[in-house]
PDB file of N, CA and C in Angstrom:
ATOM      1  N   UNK A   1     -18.211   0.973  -5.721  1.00  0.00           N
ATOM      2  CA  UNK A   1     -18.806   1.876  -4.761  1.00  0.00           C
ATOM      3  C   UNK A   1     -19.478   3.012  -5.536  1.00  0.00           C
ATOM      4  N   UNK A   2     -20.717   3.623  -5.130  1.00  0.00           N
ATOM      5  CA  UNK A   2     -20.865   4.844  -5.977  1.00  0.00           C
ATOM      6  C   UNK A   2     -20.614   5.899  -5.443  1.00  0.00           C
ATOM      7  N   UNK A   3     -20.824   7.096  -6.140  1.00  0.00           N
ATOM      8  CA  UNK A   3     -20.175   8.398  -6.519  1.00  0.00           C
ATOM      9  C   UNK A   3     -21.192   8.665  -5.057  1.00  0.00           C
ATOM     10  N   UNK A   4     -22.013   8.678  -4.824  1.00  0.00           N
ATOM     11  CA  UNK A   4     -22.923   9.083  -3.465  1.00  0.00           C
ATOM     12  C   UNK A   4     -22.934   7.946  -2.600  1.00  0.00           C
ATOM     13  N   UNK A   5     -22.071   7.737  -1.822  1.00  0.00           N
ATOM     14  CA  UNK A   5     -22.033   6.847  -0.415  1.00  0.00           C
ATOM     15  C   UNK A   5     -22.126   7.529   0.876  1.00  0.00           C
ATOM     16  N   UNK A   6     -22.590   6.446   1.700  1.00  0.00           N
ATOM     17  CA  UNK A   6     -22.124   6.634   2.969  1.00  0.00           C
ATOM     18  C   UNK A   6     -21.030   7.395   3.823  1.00  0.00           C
ATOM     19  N   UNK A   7     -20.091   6.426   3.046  1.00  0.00           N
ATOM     20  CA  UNK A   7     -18.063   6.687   3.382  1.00  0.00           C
ATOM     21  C   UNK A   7     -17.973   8.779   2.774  1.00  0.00           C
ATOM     22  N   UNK A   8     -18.345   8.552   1.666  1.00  0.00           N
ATOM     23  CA  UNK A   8     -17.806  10.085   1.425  1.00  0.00           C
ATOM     24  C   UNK A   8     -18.319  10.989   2.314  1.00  0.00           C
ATOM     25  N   UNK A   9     -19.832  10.722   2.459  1.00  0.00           N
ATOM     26  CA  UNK A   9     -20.293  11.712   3.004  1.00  0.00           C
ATOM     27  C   UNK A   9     -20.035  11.870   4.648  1.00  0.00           C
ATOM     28  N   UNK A  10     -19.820  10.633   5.089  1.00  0.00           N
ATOM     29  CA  UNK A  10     -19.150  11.105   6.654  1.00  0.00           C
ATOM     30  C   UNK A  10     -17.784  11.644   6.483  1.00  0.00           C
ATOM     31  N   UNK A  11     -17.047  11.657   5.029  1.00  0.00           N
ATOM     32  CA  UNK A  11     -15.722  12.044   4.921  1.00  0.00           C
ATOM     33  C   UNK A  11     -15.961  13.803   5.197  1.00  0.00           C
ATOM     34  N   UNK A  12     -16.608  14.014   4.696  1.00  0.00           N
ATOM     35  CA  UNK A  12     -16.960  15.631   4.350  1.00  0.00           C
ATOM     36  C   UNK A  12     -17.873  16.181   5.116  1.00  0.00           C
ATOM     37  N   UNK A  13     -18.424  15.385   6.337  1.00  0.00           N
ATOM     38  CA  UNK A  13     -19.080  15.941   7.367  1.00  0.00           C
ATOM     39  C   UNK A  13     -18.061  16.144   8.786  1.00  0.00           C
ATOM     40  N   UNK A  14     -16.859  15.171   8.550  1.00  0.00           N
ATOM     41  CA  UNK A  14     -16.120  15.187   9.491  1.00  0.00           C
ATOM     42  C   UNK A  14     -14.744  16.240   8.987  1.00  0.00           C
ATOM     43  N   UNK A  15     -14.966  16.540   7.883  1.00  0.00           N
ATOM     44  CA  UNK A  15     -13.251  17.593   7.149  1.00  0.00           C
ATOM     45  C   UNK A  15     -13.133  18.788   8.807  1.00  0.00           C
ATOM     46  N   UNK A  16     -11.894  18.468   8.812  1.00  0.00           N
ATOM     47  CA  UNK A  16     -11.492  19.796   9.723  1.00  0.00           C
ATOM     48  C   UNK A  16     -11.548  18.959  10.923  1.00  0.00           C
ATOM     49  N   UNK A  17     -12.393  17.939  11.519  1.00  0.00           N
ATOM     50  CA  UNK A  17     -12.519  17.550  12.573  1.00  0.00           C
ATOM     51  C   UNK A  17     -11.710  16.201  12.888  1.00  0.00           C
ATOM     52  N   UNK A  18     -10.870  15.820  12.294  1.00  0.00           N
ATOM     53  CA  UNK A  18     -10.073  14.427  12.022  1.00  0.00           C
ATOM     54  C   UNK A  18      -8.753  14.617  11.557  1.00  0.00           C
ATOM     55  N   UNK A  19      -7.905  14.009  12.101  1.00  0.00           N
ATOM     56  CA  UNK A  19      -6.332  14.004  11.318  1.00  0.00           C
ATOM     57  C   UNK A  19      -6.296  14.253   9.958  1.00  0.00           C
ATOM     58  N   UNK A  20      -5.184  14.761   9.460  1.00  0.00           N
ATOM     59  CA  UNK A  20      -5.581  14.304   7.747  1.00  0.00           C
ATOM     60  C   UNK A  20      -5.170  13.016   7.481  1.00  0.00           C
ATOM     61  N   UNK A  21      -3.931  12.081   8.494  1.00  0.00           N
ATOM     62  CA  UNK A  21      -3.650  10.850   8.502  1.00  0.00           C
ATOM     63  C   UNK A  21      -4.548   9.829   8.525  1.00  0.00           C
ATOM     64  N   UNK A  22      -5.560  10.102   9.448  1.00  0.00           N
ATOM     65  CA  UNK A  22      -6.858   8.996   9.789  1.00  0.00           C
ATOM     66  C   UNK A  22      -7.605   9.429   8.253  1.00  0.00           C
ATOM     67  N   UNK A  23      -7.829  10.428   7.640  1.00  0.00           N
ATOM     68  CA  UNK A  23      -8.923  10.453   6.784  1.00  0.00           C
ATOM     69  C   UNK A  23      -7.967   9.713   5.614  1.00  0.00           C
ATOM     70  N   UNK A  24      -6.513   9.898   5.076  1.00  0.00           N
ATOM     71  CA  UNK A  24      -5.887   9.162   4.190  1.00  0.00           C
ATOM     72  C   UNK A  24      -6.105   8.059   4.244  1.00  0.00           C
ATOM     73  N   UNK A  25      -5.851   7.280   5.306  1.00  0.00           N
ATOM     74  CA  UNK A  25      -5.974   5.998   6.500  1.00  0.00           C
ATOM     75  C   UNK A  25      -7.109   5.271   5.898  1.00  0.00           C
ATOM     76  N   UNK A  26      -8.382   6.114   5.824  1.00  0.00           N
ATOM     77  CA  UNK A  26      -9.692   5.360   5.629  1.00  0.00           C
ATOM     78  C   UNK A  26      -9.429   5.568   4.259  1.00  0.00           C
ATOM     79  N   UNK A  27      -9.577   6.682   3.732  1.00  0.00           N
ATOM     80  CA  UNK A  27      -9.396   6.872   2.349  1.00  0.00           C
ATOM     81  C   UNK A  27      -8.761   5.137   1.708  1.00  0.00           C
ATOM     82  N   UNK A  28      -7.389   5.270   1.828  1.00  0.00           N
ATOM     83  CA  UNK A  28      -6.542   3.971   1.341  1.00  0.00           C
ATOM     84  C   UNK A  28      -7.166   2.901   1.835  1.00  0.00           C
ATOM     85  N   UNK A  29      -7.764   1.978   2.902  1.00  0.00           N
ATOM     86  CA  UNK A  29      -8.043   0.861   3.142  1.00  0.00           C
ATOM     87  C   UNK A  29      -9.253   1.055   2.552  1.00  0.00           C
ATOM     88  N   UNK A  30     -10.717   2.011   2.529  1.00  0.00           N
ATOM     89  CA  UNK A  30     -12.062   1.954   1.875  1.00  0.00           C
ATOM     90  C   UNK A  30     -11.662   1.252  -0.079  1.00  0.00           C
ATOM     91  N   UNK A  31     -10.711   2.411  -0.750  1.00  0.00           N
ATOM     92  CA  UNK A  31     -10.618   2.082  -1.583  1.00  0.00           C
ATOM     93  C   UNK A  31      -9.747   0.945  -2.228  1.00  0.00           C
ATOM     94  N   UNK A  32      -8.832   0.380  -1.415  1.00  0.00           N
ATOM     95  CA  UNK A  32      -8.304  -0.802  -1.549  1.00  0.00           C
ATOM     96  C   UNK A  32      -9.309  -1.773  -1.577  1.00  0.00           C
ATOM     97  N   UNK A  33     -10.503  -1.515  -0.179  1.00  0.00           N
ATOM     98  CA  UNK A  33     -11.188  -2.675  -0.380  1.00  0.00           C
ATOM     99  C   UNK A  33     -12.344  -2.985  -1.494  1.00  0.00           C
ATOM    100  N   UNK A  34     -12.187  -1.658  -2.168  1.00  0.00           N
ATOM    101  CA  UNK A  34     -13.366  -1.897  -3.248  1.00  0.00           C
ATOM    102  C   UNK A  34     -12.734  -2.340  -4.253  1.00  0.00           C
ATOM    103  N   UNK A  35     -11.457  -2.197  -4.377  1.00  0.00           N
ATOM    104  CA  UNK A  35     -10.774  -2.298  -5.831  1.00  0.00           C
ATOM    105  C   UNK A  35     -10.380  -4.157  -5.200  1.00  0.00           C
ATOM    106  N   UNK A  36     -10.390  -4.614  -3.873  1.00  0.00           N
ATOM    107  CA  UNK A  36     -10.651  -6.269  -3.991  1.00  0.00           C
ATOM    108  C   UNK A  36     -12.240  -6.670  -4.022  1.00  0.00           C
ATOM    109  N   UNK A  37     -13.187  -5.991  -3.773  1.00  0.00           N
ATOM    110  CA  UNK A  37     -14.222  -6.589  -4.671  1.00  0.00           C
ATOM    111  C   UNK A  37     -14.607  -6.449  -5.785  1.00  0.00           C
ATOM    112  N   UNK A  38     -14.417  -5.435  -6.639  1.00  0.00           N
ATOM    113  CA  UNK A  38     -14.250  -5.676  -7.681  1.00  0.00           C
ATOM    114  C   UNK A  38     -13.672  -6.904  -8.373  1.00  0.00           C
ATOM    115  N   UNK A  39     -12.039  -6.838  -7.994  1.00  0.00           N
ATOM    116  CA  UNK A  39     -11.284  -8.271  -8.235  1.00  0.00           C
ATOM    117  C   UNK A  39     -12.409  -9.434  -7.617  1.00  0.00           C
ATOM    118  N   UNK A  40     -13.100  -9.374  -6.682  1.00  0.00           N
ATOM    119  CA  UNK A  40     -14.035 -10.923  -6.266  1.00  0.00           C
ATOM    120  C   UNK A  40     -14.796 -11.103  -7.729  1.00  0.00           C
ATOM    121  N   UNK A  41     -15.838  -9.801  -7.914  1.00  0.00           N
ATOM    122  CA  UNK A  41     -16.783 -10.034  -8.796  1.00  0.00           C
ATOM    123  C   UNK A  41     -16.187 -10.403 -10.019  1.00  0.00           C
ATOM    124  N   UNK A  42     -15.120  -9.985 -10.335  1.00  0.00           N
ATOM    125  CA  UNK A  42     -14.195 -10.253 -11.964  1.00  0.00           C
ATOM    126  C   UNK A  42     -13.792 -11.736 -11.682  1.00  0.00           C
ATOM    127  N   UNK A  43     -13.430 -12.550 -10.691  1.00  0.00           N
ATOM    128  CA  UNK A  43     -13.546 -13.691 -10.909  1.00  0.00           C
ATOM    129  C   UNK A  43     -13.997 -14.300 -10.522  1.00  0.00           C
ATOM    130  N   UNK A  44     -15.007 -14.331  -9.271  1.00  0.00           N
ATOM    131  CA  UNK A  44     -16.120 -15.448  -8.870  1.00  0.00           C
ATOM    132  C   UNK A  44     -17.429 -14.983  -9.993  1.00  0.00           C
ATOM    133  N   UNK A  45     -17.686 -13.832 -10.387  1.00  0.00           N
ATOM    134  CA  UNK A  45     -18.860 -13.544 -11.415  1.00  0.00           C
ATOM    135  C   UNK A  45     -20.243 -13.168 -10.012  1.00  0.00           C
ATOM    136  N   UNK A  46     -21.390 -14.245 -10.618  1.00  0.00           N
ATOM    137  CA  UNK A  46     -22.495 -13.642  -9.518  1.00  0.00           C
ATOM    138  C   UNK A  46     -22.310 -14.418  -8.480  1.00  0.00           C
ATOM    139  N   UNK A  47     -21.569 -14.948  -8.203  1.00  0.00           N
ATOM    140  CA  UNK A  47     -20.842 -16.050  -6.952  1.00  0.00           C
ATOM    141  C   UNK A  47     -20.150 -15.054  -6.049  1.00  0.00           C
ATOM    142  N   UNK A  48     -19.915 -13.856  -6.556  1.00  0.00           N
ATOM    143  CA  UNK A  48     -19.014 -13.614  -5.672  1.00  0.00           C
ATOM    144  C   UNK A  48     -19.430 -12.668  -4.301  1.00  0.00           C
ATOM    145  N   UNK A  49     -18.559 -13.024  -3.160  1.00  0.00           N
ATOM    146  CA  UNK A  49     -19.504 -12.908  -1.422  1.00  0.00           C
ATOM    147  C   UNK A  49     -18.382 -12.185  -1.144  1.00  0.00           C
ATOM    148  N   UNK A  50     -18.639 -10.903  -0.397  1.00  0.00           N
ATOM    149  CA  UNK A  50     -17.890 -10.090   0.343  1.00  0.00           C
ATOM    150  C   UNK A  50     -16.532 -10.557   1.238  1.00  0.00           C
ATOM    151  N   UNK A  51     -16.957 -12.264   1.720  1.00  0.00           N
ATOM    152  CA  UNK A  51     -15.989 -12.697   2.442  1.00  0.00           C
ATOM    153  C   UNK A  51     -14.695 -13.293   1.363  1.00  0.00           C
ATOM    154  N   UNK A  52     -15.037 -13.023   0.036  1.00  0.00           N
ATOM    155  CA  UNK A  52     -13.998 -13.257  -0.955  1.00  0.00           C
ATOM    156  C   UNK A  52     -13.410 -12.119  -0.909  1.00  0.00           C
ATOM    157  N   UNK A  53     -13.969 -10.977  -1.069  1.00  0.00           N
ATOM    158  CA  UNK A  53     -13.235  -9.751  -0.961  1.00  0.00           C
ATOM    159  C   UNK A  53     -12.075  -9.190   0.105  1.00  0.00           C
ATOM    160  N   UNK A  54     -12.632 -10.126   0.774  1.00  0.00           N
ATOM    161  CA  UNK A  54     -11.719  -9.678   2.344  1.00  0.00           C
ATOM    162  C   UNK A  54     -10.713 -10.686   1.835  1.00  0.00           C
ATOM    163  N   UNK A  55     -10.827 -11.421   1.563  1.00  0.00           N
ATOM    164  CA  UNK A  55      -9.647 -12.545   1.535  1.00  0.00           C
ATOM    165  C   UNK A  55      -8.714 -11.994   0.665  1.00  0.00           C
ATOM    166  N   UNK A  56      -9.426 -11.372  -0.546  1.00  0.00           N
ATOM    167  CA  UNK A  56      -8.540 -11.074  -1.870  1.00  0.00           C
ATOM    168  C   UNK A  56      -7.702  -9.870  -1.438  1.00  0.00           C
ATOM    169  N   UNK A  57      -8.395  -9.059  -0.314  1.00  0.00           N
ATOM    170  CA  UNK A  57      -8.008  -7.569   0.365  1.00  0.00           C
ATOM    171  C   UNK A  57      -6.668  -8.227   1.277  1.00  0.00           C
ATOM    172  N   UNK A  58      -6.484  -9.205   1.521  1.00  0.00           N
ATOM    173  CA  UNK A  58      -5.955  -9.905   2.731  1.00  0.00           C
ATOM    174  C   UNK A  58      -4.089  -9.711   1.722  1.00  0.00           C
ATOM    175  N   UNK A  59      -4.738 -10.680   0.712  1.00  0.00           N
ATOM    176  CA  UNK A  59      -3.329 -11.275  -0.556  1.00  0.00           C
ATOM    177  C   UNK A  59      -3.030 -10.144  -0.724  1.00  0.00           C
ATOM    178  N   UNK A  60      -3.862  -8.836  -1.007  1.00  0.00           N
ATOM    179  CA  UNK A  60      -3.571  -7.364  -2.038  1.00  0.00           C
ATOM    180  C   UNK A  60      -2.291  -7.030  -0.725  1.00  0.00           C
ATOM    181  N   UNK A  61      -2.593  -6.595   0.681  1.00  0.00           N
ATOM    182  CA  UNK A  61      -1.867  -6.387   1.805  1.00  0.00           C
ATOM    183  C   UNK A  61      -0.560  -7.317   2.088  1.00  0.00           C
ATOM    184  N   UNK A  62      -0.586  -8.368   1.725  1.00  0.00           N
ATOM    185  CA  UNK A  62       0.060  -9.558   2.039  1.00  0.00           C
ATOM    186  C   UNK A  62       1.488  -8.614   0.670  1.00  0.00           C
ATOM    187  N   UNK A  63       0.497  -9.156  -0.687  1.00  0.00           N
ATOM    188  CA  UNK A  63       1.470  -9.034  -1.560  1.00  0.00           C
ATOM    189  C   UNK A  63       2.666  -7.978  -1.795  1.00  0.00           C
ATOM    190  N   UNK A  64       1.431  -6.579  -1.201  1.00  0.00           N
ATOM    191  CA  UNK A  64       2.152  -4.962  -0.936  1.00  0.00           C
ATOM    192  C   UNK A  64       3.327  -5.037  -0.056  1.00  0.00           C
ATOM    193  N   UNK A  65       3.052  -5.995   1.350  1.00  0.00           N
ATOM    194  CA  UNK A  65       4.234  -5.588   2.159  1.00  0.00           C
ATOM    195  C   UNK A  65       5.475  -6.778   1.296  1.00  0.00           C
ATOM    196  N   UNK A  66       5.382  -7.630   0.967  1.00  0.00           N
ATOM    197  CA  UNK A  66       6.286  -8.407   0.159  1.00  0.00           C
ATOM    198  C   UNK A  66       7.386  -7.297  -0.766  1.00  0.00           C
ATOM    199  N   UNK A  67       6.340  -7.001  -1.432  1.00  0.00           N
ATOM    200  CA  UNK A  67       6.854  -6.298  -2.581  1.00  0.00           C
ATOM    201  C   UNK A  67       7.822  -4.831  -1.363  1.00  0.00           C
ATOM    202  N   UNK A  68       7.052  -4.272  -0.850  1.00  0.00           N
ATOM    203  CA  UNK A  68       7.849  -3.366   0.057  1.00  0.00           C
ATOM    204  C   UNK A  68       9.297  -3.748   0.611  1.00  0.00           C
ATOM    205  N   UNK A  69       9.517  -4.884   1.601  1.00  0.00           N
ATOM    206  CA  UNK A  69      10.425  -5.593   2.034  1.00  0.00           C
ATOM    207  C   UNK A  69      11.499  -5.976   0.983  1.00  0.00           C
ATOM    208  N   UNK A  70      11.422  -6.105  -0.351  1.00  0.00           N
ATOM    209  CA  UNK A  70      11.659  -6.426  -1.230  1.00  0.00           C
ATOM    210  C   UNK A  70      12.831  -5.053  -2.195  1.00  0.00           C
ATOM    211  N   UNK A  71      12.272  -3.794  -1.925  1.00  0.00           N
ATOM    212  CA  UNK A  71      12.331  -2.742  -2.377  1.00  0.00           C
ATOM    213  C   UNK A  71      13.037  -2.145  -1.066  1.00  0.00           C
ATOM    214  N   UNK A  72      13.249  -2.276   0.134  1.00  0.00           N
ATOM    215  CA  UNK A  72      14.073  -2.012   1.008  1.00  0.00           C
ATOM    216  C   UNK A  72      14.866  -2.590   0.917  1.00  0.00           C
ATOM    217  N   UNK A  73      15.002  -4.112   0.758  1.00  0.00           N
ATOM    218  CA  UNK A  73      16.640  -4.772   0.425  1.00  0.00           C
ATOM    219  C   UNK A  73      17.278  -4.908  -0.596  1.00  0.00           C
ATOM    220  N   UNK A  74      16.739  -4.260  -1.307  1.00  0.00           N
ATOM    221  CA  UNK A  74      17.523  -3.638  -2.656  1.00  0.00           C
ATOM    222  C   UNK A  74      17.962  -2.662  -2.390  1.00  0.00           C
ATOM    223  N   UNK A  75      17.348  -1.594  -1.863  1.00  0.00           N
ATOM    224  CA  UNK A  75      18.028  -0.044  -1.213  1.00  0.00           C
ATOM    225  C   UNK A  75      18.806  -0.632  -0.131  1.00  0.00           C
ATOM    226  N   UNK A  76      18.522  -1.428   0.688  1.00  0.00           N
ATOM    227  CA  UNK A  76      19.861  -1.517   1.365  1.00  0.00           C
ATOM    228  C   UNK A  76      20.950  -2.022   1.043  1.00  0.00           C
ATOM    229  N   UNK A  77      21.025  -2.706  -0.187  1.00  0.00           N
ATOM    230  CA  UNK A  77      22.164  -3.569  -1.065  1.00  0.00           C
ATOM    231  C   UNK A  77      22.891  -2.328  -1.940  1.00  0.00           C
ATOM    232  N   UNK A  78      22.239  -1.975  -2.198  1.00  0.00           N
ATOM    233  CA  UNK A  78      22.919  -0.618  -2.770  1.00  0.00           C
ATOM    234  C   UNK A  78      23.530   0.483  -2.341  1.00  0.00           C
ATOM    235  N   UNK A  79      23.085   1.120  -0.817  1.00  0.00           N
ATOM    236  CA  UNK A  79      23.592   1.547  -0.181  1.00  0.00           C
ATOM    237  C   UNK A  79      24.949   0.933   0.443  1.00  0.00           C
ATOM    238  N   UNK A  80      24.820   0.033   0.578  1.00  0.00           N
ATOM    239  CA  UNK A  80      25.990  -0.884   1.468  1.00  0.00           C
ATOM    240  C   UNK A  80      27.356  -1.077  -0.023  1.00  0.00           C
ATOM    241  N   UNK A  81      26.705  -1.277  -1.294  1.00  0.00           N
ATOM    242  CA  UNK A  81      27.801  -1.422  -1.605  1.00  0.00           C
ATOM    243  C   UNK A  81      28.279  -0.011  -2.456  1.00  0.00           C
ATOM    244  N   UNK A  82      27.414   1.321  -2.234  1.00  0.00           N
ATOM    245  CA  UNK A  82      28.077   2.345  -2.624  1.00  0.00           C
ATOM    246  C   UNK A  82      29.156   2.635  -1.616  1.00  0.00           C
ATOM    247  N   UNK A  83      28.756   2.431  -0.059  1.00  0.00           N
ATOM    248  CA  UNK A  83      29.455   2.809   1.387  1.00  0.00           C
ATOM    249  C   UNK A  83      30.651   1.999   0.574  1.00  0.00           C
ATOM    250  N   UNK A  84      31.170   0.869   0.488  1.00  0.00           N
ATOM    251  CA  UNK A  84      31.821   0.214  -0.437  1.00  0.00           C
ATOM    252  C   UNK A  84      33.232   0.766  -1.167  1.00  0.00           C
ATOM    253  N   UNK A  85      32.782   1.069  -1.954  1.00  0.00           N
ATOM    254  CA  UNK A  85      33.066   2.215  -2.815  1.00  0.00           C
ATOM    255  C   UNK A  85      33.779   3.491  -2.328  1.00  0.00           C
ATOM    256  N   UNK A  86      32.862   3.786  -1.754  1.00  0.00           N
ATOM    257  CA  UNK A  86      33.807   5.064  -0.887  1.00  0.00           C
ATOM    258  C   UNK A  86      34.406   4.800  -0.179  1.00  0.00           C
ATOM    259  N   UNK A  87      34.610   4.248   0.563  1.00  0.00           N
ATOM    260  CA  UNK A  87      35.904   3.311   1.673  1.00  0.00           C
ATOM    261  C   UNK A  87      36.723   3.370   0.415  1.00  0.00           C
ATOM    262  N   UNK A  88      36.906   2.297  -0.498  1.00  0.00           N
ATOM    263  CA  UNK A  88      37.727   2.011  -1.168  1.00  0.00           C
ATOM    264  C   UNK A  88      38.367   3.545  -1.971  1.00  0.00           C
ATOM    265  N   UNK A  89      37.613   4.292  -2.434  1.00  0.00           N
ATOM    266  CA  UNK A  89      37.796   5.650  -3.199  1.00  0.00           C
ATOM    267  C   UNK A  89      38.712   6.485  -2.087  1.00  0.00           C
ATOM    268  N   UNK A  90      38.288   6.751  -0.516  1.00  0.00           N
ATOM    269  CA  UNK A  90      39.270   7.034   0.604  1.00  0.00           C
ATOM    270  C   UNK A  90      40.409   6.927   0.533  1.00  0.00           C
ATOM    271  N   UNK A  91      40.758   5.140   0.557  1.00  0.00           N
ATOM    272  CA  UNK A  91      42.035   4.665   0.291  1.00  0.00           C
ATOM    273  C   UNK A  91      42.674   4.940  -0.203  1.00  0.00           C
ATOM    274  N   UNK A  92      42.107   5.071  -1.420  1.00  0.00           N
ATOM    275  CA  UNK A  92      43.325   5.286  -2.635  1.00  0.00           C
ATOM    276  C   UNK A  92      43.821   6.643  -2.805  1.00  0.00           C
ATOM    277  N   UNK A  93      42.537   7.568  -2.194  1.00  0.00           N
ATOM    278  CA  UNK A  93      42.914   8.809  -2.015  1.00  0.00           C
ATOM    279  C   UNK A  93      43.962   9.389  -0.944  1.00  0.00           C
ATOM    280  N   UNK A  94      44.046   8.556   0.728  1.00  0.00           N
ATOM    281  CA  UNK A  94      45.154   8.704   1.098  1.00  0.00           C
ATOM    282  C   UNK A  94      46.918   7.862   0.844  1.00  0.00           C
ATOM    283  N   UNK A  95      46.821   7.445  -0.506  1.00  0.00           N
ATOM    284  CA  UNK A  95      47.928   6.653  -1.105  1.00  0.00           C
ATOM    285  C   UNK A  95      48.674   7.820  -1.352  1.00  0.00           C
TER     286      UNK A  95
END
C-alpha cells in the first residue's frame, strides 16, 4: 500500500468523528490485508490476483483464531490446575 492512500486519508478526515474501536477495526483488517497480498505476490510472483489475497487473508484469520483457542486452553489448564493446588494447600493447612 503506499504512504499516500485513499484508506489514510479518509482515516484523518474522519479523526474525532468515529469510535476509536471502528478506526483500530479498519486499521487491523486494511493492514492485515495488505500484509496477505504481499504474501500473494511473494508466492504467486506476477500471477498473483487479489482473489489470492483474500484467500491467504482468509488462512492468516483462520490460523490467528486457532492459535488464540489454543492459548486459552493452556490458560485454562493452568488455572484449573493451580485452583488444584490450593484446594490441596487448604487441606493440609486445616490438618
Amino acid at each position: 500500500m503506499k504512504i499516500d492512500n485513499p484508506f489514510d486519508r479518509m482515516l484523518e478526515n474522519y479523526r474525532g468523528h468515529i469510535p476509536g474501536s471502528v478506526r483500530d477495526a479498519a486499521v487491523y483488517v486494511t493492514d492485515t490485508l495488505d500484509l496477505a497480498w504481499a504474501a500473494a505476490q511473494s508466492v504467486f510472483e506476477e500471477q498473483a490476483k487479489p482473489e489470492h489475497a483474500l484467500k491467504i487473508l482468509e488462512l492468516f484469520l483462520l490460523e490467528a483464531n486457532k492459535y488464540k483457542l489454543e492459548q486459552q486452553e493452556e490458560l485454562k489448564e493452568f488455572f484449573l490446575e493451580k485452583s488444584k493446588w490450593e484446594i490441596r494447600d487448604q487441606e493440609t493447612d486445616d490438618i
